[in-house]
C-alpha atoms as a PDB file:
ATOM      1  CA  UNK A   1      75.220 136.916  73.928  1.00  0.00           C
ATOM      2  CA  UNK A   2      75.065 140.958  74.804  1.00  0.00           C
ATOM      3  CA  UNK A   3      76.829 141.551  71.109  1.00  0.00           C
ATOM      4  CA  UNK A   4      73.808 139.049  69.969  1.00  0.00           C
ATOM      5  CA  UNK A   5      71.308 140.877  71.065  1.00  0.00           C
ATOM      6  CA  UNK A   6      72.784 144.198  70.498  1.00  0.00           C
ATOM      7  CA  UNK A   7      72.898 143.241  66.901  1.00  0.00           C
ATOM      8  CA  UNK A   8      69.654 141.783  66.864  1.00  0.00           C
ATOM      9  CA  UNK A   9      67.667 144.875  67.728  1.00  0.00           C
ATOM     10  CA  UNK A  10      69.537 147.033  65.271  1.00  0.00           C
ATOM     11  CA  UNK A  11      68.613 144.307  62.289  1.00  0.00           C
ATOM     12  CA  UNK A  12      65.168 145.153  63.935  1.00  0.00           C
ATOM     13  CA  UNK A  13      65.518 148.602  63.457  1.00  0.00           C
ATOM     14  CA  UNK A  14      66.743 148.170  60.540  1.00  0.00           C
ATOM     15  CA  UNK A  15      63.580 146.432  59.551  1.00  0.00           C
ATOM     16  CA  UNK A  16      61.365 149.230  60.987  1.00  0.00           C
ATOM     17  CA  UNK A  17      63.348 151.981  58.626  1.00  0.00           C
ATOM     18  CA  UNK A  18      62.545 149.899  55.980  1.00  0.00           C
ATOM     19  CA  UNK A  19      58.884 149.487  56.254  1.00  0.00           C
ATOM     20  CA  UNK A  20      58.292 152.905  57.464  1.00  0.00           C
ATOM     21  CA  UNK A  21      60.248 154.061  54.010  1.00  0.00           C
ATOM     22  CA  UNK A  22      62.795 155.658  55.077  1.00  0.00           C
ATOM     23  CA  UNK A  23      65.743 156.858  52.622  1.00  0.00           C
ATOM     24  CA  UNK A  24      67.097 153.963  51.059  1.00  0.00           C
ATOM     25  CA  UNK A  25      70.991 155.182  51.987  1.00  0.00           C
ATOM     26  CA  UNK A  26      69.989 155.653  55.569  1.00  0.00           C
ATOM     27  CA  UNK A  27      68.765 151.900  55.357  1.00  0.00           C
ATOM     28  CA  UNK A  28      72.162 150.662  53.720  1.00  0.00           C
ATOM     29  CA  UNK A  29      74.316 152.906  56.061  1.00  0.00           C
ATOM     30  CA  UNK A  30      72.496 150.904  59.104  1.00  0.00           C
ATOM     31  CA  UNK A  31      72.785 147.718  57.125  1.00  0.00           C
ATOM     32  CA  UNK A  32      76.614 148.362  56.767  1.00  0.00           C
ATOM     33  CA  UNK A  33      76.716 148.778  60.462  1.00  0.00           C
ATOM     34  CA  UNK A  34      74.843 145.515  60.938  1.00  0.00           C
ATOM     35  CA  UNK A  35      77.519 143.620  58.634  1.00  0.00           C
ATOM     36  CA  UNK A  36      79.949 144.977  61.035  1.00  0.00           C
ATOM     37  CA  UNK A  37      78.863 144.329  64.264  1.00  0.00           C
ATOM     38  CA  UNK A  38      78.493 140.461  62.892  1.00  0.00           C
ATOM     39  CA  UNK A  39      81.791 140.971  61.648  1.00  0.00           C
ATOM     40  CA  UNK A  40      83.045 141.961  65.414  1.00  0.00           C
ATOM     41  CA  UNK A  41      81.035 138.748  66.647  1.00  0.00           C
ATOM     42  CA  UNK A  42      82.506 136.638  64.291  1.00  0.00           C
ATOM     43  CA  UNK A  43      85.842 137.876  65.543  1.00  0.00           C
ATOM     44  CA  UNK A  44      84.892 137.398  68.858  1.00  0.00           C
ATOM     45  CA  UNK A  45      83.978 133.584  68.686  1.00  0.00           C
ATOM     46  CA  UNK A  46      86.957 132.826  66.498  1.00  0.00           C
ATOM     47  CA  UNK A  47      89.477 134.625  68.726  1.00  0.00           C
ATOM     48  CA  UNK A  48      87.363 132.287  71.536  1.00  0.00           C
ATOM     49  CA  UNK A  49      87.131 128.916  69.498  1.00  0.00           C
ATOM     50  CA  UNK A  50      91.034 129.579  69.528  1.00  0.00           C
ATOM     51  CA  UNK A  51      92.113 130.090  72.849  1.00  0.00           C
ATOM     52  CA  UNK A  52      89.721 127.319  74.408  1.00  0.00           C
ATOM     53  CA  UNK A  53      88.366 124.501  71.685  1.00  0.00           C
ATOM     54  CA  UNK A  54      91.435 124.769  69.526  1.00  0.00           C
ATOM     55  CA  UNK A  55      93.643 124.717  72.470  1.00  0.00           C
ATOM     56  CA  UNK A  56      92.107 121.422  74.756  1.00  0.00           C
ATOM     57  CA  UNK A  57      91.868 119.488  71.271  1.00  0.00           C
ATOM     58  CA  UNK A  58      95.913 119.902  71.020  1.00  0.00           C
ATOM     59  CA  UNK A  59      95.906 118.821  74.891  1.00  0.00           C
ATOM     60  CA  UNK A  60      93.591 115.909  74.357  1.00  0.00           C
ATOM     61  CA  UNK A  61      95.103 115.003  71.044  1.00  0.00           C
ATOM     62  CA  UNK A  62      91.676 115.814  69.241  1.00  0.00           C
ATOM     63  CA  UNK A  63      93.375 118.528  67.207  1.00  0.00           C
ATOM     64  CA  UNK A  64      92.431 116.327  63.857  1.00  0.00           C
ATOM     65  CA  UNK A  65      89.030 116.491  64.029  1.00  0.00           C
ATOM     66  CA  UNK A  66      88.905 120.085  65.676  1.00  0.00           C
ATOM     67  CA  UNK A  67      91.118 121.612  62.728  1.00  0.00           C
ATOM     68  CA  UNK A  68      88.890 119.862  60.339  1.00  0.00           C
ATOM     69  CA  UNK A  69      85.662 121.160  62.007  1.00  0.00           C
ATOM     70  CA  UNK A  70      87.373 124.623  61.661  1.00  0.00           C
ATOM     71  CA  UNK A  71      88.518 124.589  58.384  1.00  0.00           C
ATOM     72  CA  UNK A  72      84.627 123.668  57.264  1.00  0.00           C
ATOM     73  CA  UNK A  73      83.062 126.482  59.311  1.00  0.00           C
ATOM     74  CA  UNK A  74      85.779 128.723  57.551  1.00  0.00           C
ATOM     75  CA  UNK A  75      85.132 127.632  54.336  1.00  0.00           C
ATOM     76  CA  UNK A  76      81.352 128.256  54.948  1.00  0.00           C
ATOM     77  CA  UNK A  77      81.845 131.837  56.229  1.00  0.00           C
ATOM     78  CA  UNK A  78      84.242 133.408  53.883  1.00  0.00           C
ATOM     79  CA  UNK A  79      83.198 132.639  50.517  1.00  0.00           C
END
């Protein structure tokens, strides 16, 4: 939730540099940094989903459905 947050006052800022017309390559160099911090949080709650949802399913013998929820949410974030 910090990394959220983090992120979501620089797309603020972000915002601000744009309206107050700043240079457009400052703007893209912060939006570049944006992509990567959701990047980094998107590693984050994979690396997570992993270790703890991936792992119980196998436990609980859910791994069907799990695998299949992961393979969708996959599929919608790399394109």
């Amino acid at each position: 939730m910090t990394r959220l947050a983090k992120i979501e006052g620089h797309v603020r800022a972000v915002k601000d540099m744009a309206a107050n017309g700043r240079d457009c390559s400052e703007v893209l160099l912060q939006i570049a940094a944006v992509r990567k911090a959701l990047d980094g949080a998107a590693k984050l709650l994979f690396k997570d989903h992993l270790e703890s949802c991936v792992v119980d399913a196998v436990h609980h013998g859910d791994e069907e459905k799990v695998l299949s929820d992961l393979q969708k949410a996959l599929d919608n974030f790399i394109r």
